[in-house]
C-alpha atoms as a PDB file:
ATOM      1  CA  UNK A   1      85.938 118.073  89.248  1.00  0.00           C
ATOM      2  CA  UNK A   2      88.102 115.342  88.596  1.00  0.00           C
ATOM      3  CA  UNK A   3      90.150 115.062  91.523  1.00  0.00           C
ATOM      4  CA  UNK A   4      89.075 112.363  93.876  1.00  0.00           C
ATOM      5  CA  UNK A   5      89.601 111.199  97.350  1.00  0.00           C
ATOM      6  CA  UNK A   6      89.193 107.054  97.454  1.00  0.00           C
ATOM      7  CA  UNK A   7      87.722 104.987 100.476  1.00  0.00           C
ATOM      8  CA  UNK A   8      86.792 101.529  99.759  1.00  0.00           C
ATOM      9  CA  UNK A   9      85.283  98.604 101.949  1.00  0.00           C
ATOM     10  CA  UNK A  10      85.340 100.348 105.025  1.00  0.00           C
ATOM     11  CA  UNK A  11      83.717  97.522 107.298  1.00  0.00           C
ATOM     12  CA  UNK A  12      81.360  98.595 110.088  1.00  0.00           C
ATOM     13  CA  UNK A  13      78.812  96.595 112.376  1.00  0.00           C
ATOM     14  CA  UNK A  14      76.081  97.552 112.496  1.00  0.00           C
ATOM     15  CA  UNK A  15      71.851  97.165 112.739  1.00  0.00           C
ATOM     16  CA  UNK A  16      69.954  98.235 109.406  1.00  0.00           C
ATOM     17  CA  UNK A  17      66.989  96.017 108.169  1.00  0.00           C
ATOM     18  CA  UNK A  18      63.187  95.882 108.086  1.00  0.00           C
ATOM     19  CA  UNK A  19      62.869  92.632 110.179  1.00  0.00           C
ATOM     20  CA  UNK A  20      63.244  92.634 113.864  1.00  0.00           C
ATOM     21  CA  UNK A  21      65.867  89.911 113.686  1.00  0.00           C
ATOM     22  CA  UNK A  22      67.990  91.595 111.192  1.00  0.00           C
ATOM     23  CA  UNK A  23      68.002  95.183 113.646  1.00  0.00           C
ATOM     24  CA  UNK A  24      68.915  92.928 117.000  1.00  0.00           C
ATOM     25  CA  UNK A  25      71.569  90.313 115.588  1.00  0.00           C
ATOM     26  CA  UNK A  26      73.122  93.180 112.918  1.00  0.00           C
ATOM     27  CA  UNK A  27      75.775  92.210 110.314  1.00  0.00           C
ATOM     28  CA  UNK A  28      78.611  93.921 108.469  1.00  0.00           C
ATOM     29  CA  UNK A  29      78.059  96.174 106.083  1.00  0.00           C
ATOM     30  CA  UNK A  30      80.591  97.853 103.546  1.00  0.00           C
ATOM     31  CA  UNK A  31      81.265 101.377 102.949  1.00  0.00           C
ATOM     32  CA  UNK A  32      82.697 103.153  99.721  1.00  0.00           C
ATOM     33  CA  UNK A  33      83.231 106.669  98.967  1.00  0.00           C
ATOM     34  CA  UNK A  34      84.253 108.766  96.418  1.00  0.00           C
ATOM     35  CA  UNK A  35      85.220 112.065  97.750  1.00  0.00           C
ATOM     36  CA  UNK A  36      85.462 114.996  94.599  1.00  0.00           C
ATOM     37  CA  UNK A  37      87.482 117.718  95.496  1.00  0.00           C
ATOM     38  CA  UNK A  38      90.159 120.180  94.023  1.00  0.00           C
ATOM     39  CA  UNK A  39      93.460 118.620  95.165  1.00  0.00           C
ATOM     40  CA  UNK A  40      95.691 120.698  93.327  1.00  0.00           C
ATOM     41  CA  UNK A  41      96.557 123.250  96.300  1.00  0.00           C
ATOM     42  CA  UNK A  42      97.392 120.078  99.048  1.00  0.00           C
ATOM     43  CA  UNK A  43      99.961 118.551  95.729  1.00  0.00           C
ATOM     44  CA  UNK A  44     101.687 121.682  95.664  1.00  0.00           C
ATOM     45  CA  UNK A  45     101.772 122.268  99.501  1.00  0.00           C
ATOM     46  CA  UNK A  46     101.661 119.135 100.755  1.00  0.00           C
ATOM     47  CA  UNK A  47     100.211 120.529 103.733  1.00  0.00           C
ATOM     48  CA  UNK A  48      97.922 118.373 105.607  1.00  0.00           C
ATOM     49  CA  UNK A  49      95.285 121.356 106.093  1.00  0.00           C
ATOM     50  CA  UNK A  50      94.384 121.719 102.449  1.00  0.00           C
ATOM     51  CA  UNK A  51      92.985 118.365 102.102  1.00  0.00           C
ATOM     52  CA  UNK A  52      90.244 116.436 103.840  1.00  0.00           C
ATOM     53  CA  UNK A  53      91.840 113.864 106.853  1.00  0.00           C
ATOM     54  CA  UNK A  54      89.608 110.832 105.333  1.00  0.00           C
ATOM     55  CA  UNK A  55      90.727 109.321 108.843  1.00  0.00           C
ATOM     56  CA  UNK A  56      88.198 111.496 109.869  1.00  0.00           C
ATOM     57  CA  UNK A  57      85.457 110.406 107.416  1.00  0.00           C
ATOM     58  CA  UNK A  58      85.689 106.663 108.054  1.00  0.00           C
ATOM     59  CA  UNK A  59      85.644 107.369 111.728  1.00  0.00           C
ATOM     60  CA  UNK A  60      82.196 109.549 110.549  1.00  0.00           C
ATOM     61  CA  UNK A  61      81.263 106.408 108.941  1.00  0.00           C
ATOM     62  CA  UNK A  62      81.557 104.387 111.646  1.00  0.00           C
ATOM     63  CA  UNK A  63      79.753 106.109 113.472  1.00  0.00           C
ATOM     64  CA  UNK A  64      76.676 106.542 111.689  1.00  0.00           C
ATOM     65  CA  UNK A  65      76.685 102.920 110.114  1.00  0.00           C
ATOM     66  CA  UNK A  66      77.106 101.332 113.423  1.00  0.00           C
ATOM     67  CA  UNK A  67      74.829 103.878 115.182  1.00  0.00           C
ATOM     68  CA  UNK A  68      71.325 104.032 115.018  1.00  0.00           C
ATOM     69  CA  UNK A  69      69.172 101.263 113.235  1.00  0.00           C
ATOM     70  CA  UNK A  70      67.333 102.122 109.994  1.00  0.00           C
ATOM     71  CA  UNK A  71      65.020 100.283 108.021  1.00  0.00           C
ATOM     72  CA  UNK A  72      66.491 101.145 104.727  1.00  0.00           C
ATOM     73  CA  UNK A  73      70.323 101.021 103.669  1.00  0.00           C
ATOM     74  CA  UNK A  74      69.455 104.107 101.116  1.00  0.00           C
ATOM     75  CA  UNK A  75      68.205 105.944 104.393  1.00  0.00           C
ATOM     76  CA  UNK A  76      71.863 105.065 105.857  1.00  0.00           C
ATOM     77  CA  UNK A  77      73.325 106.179 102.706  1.00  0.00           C
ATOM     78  CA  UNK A  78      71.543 109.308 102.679  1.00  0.00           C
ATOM     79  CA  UNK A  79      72.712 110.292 106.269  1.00  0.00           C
ATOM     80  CA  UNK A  80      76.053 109.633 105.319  1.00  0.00           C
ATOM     81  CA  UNK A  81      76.258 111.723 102.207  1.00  0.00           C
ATOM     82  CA  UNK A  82      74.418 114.665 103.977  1.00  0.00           C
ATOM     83  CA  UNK A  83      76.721 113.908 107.292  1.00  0.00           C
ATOM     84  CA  UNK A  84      80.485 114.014 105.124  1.00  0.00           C
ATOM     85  CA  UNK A  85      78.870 117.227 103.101  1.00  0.00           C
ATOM     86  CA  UNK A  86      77.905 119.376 105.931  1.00  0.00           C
ATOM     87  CA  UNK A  87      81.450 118.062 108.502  1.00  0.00           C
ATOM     88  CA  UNK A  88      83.934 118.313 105.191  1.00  0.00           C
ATOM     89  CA  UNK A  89      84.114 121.510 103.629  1.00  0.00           C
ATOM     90  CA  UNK A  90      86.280 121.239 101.140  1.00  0.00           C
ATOM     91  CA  UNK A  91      84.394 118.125  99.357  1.00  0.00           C
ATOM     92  CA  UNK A  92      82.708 119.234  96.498  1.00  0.00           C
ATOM     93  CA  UNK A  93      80.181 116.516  95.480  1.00  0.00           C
ATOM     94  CA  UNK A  94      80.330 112.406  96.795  1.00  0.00           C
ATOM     95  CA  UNK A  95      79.223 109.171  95.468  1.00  0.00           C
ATOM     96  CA  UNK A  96      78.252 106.852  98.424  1.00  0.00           C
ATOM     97  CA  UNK A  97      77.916 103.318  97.511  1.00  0.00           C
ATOM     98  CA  UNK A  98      76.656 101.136 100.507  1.00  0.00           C
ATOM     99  CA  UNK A  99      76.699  97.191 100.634  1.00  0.00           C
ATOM    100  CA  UNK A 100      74.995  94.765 102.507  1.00  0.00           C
ATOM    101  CA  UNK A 101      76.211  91.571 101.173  1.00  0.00           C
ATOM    102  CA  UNK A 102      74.035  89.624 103.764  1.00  0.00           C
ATOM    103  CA  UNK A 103      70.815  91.108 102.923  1.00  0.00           C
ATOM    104  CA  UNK A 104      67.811  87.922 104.334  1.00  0.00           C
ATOM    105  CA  UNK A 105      66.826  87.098 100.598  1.00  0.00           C
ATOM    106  CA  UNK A 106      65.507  83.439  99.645  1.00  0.00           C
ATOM    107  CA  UNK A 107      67.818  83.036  96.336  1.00  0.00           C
ATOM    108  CA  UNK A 108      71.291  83.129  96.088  1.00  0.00           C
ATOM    109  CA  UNK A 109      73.753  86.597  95.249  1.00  0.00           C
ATOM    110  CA  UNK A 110      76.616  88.158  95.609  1.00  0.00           C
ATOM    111  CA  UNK A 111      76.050  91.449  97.136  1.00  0.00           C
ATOM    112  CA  UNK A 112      73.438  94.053  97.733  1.00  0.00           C
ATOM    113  CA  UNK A 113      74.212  98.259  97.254  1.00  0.00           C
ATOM    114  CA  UNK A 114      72.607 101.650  96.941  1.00  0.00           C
ATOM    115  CA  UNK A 115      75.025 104.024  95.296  1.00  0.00           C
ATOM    116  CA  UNK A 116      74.093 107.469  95.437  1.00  0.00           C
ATOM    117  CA  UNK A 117      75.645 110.905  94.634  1.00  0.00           C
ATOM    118  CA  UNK A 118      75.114 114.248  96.249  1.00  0.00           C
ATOM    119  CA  UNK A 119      76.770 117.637  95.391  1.00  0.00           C
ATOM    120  CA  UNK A 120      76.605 120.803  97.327  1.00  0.00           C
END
């Protein structure tokens, strides 16, 4: 499939870290998504039903990147592929790519991510 739905840097709050300090002050943390699905009925209908309402998915995101604290950005990933799969039918396959450009390292970077891609 080579149709695609776009979302990138979708900025949420929220908790994720192994340290104590990094679950109770929390930083932001950028979302990308790469939604694969046939889009060639919605061009033709241009009806709002055959496609997904990615309004939708980054309020999904939200919620599950700003909701409950996990150790591991690839466990947040994870939830959200699984999450957008099971609430968006008509998505084929996704690539999730996480950031957390704040990650408590002792050098100095750019940006930390976990891309990952799921089909059904």
């Amino acid at each position: 499939m080579s149709d695609k739905i776009i979302l990138t840097g979708i900025e949420v709050f929220g908790r994720h870290g192994c340290s104590v300090e990094e679950q109770k002050l929390g930083q932001k943390f950028y979302v990308d998504l790469e939604l694969n699905l046939d889009l060639s009925k919605v061009g033709k209908s241009d009806s709002y039903d055959d496609t997904v309402d990615y309004a939708q998915v980054i309020l999904l995101v939200e919620k599950i990147v700003g909701g409950t604290p996990r150790k591991l950005i690839e466990t947040v990933a994870e939830d959200l592929a699984a999450k957008i799969l099971a609430e968006f039918e008509k998505v084929d396959s996704l690539t999730v790519t996480l950031h957390k450009p704040n990650a408590p390292l002792p050098m100095t970077y750019k940006d930390v991510a976990v891309k990952i891609f799921r089909a059904r």
